[in-house]
Protein backbone atom coordinates (compact mmCIF):
# COMPACT_ATOMS: atom_id res chain seq x y z
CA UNK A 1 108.13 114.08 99.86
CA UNK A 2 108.14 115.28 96.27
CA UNK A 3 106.88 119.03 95.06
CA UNK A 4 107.30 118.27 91.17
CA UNK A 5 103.69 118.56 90.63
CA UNK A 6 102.75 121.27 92.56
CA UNK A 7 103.82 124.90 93.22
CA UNK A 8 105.87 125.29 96.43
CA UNK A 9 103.63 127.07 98.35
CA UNK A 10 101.03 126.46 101.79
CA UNK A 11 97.57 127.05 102.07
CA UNK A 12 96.60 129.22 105.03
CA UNK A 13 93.03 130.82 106.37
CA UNK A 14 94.05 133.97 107.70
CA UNK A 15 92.10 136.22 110.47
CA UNK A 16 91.32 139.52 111.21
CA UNK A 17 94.66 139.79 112.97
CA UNK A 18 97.06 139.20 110.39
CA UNK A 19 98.86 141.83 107.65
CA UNK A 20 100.25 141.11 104.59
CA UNK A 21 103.45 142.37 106.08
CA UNK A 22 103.25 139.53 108.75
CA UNK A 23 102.15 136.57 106.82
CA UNK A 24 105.35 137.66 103.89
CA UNK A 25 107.88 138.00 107.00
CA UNK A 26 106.62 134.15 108.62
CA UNK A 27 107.61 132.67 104.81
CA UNK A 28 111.58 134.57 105.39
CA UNK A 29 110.44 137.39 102.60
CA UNK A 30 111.32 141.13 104.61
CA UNK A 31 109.18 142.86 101.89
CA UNK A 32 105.55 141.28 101.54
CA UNK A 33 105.63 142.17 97.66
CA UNK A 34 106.12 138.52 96.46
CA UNK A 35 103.27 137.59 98.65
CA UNK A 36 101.12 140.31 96.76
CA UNK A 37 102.27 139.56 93.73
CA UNK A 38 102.03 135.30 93.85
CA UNK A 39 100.13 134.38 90.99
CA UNK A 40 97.41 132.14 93.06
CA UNK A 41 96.86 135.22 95.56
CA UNK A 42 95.89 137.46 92.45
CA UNK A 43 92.24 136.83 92.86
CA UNK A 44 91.89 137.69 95.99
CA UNK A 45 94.03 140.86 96.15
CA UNK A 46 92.51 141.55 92.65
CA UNK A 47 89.06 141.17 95.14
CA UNK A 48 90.09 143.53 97.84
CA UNK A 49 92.68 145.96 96.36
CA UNK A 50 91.19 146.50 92.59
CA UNK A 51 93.49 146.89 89.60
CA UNK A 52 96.37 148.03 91.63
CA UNK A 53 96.63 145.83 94.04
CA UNK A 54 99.97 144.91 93.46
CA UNK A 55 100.94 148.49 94.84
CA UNK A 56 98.74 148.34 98.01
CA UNK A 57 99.38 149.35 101.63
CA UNK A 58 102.34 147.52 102.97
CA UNK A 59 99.77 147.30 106.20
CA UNK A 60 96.56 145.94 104.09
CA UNK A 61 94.68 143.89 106.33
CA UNK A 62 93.01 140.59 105.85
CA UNK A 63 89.64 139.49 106.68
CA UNK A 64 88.58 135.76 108.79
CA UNK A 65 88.34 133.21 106.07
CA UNK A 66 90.80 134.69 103.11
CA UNK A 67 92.72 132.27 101.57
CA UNK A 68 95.86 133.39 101.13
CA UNK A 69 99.09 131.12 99.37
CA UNK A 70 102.42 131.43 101.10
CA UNK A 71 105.00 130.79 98.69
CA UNK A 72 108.10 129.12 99.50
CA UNK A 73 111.42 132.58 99.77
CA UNK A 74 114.25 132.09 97.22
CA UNK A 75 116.47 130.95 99.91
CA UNK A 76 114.54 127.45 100.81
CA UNK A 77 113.86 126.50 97.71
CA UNK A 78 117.61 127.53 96.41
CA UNK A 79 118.27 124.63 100.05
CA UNK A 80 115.89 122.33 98.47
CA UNK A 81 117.32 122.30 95.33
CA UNK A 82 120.86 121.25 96.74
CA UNK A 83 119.57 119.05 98.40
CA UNK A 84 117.94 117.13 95.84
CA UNK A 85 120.82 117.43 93.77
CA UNK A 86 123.24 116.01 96.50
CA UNK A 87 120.48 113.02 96.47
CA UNK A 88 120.43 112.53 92.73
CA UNK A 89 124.64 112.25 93.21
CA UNK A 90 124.02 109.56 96.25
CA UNK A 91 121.73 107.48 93.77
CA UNK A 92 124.09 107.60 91.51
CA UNK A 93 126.83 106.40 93.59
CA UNK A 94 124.94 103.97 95.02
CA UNK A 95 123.94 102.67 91.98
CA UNK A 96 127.68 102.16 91.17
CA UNK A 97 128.30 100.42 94.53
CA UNK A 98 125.50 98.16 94.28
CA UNK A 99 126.33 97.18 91.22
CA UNK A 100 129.93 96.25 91.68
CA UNK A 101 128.56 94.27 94.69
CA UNK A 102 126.26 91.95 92.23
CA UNK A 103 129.12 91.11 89.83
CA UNK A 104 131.34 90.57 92.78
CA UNK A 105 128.97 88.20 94.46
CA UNK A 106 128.42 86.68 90.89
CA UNK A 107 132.29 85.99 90.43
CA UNK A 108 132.15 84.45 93.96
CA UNK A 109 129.34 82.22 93.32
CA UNK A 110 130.89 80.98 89.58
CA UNK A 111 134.05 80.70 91.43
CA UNK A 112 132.13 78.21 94.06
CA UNK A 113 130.57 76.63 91.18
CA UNK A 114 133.58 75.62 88.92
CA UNK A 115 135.63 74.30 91.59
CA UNK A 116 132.86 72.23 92.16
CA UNK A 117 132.66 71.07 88.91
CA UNK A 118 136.05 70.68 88.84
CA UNK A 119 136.60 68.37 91.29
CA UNK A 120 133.70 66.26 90.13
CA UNK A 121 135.49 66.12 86.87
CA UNK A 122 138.72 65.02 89.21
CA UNK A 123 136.61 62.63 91.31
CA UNK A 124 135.76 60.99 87.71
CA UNK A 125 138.70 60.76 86.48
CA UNK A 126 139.86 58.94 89.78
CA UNK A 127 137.04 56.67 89.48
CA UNK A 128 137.68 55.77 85.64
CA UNK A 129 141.11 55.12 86.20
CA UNK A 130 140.11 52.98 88.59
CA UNK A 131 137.60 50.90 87.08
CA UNK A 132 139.60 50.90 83.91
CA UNK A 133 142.64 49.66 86.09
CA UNK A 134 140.11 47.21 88.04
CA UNK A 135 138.80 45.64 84.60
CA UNK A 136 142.08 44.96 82.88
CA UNK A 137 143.37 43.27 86.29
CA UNK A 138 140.73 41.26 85.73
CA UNK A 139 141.80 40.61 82.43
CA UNK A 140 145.16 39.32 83.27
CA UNK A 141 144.10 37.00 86.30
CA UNK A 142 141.83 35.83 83.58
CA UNK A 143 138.29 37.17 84.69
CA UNK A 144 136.16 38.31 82.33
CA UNK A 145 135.10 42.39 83.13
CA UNK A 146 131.79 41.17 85.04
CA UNK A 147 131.39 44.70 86.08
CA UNK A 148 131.45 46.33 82.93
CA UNK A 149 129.13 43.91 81.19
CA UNK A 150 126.59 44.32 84.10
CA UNK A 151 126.93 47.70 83.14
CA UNK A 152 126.18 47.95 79.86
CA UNK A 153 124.68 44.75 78.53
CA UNK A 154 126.88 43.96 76.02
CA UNK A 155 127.47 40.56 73.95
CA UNK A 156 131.64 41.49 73.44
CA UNK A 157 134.21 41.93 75.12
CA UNK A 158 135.59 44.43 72.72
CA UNK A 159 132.71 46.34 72.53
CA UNK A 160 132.42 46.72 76.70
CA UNK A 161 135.92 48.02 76.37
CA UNK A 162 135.26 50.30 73.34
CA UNK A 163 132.08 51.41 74.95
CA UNK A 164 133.57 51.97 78.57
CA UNK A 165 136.50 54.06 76.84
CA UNK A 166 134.22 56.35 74.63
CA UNK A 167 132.06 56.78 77.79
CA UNK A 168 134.79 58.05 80.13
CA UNK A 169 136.55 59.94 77.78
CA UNK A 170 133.64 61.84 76.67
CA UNK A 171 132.61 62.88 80.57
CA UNK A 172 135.79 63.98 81.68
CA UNK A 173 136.68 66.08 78.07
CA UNK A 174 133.33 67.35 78.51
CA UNK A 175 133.41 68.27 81.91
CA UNK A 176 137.19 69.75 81.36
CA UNK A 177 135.12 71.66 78.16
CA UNK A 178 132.13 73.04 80.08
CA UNK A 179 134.40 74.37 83.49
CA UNK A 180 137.14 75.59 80.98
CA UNK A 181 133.78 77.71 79.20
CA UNK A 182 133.28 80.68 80.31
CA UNK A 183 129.53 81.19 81.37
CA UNK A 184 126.88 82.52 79.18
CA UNK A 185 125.51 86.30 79.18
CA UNK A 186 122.29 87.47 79.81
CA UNK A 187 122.31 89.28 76.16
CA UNK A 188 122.59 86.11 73.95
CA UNK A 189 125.15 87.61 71.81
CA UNK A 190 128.17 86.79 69.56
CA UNK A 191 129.41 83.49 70.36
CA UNK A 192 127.08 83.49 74.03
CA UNK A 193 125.04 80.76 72.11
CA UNK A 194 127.86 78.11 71.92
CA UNK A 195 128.39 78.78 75.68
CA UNK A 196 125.01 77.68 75.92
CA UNK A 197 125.50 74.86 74.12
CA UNK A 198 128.07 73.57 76.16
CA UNK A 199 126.32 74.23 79.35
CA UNK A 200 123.26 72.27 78.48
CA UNK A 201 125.48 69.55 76.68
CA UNK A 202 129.11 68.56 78.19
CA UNK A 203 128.03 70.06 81.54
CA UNK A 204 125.03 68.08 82.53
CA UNK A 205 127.41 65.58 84.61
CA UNK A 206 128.12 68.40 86.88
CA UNK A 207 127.09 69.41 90.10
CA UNK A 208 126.10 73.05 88.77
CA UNK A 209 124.22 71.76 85.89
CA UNK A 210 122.31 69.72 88.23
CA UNK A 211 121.87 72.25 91.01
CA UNK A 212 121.09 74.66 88.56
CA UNK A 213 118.03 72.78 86.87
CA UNK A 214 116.55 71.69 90.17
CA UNK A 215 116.54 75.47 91.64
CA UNK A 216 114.64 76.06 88.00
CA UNK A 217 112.21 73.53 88.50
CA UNK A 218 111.66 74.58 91.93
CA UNK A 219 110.92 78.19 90.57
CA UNK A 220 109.51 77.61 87.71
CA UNK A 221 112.44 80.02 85.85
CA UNK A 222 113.78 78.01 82.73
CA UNK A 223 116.50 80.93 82.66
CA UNK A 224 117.84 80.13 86.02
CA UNK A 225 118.76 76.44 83.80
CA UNK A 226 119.89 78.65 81.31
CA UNK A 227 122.25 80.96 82.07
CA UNK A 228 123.24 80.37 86.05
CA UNK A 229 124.45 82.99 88.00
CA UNK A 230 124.17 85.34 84.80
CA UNK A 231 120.36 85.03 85.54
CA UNK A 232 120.36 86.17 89.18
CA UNK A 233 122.56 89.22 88.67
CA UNK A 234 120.94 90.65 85.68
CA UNK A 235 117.78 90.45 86.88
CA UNK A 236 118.52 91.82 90.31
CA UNK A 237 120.69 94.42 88.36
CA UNK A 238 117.45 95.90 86.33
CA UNK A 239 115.53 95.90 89.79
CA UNK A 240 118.22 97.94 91.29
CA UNK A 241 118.64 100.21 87.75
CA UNK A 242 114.55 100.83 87.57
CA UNK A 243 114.76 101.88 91.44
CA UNK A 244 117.45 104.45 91.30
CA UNK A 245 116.20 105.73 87.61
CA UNK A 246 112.70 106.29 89.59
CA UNK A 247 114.37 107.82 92.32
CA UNK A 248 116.69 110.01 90.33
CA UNK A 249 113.62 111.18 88.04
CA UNK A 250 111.37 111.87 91.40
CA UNK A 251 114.50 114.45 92.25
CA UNK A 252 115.59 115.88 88.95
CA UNK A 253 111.23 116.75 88.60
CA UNK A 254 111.79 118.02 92.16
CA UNK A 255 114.84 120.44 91.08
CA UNK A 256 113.39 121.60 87.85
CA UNK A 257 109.99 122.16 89.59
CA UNK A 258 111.80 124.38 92.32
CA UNK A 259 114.40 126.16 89.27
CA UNK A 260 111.20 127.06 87.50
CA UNK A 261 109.60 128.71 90.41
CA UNK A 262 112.97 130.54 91.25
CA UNK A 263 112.73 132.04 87.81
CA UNK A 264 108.96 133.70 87.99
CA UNK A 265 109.21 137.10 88.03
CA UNK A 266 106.85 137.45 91.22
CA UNK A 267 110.18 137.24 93.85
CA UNK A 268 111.18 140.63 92.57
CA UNK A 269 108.09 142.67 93.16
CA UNK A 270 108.54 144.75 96.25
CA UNK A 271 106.07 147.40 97.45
């Protein structure tokens, strides 16, 4: 519950029965001046006590049906305003926390992600040596690379091995490339464009790359294809920043509301 947009006070109908002097000592004040002397009482004391009224009867009685405001004493609202203060701190700390938890969970998840990648970019290797071995064994039982020209429908023989070279070379150096590359930020800035590059070039082979554009599709967020992990975190980072600076403004309008109160000159009448 938040007070910064109203005065700290309650509403009460008083009776025949109760005093001035009673209503003052049920709000914690042991002389009922401030209660006289509360800025939304001065009509009705203005009503019953004429110009003076702030120096009336400590034992002035009240009527059935008099509105009278019963302002929060010094002492709670000097309470509330630690307390919203020792809030504002807790925000603040758990903004911290929360925040070191994202990039943590982010380095976890890139970690996950580039061994992955790496040992696709192993697993190819492996399987390019091996065809590579498989097709020059061929060669020298005298068997002409079947495989390879399946492959790639080519007329020579030099070509297919050209071809199957440039091929292999250019997955595993870019797959090497795009794990070695660090990912890109969420603010596209300095050199965070040729990490993009590379991501949505060298690493399309890998298992991220792919993983990363079908959760995109799925969710119909391009950035997700983007920028990976980077995506997640900063946009779960400004939900968690907008929260606590909402928070943290709903207490700081809480204390100032209560400080200003403090300082009206009404807590210092006494009659």
């Amino acid at each position: 519950m938040y007070f910064a947009d109203q005065p700290f006070h309650s509403k009460y109908h008083a009776n025949h029965r109760d005093s001035v002097v009673a209503l003052a000592a049920r709000r914690g004040f042991i002389n009922p001046g401030p209660l006289i002397a509360y800025p939304p009482n001065r009509e009705l004391f203005l009503r019953k006590g004429g110009p003076n009224f702030l120096y009336m009867s400590r034992d002035f009685p009240l009527t059935d049906g008099d509105t009278v405001y019963l302002p929060w004493s010094e002492r709670a609202l000097s309470n509330l305003v630690v307390v919203f203060e020792k809030l504002i701190e807790e925000t603040r700390d758990d903004y911290e926390k929360m925040t070191k938890g994202l990039m943590l969970n982010k380095k976890e998840l890139e970690d996950f992600l580039t061994t992955v990648d790496i040992l696709s970019v192993c697993a190819g290797g492996v399987a390019g040596i091996a065809g590579t071995a498989a097709a020059y064994a061929a060669e020298l039982k005298g068997i002409e690379s079947i495989f390879f020209r399946a492959l790639f429908k080519l007329g020579s023989e030099n070509k297919n091995h050209l071809l199957d070279f440039a091929i292999g070379r250019t997955l595993n150096v870019g797959g090497v490339v795009a794990v070695a590359t660090d990912a890109p930020s969420e603010e596209l800035e300095g050199w965070d464009w040729f990490r993009v590059v590379i991501r949505n070039t060298l690493n399309i082979p890998s298992p991220s790359y792919i993983a990363a554009l079908l959760v995109a599709i799925g969710t119909g967020d391009a950035e997700l294809w983007w920028k990976g992990p980077d995506h997640i975190v900063a946009a779960r980072a400004r939900e968690i920043a907008a929260r606590c600076k909402s928070e943290i403004k709903d207490h700081q309008d809480a204390v100032t509301a209560a400080k200003r109160q403090l300082a009206l000159p009404f807590y210092k009448h006494r009659i």
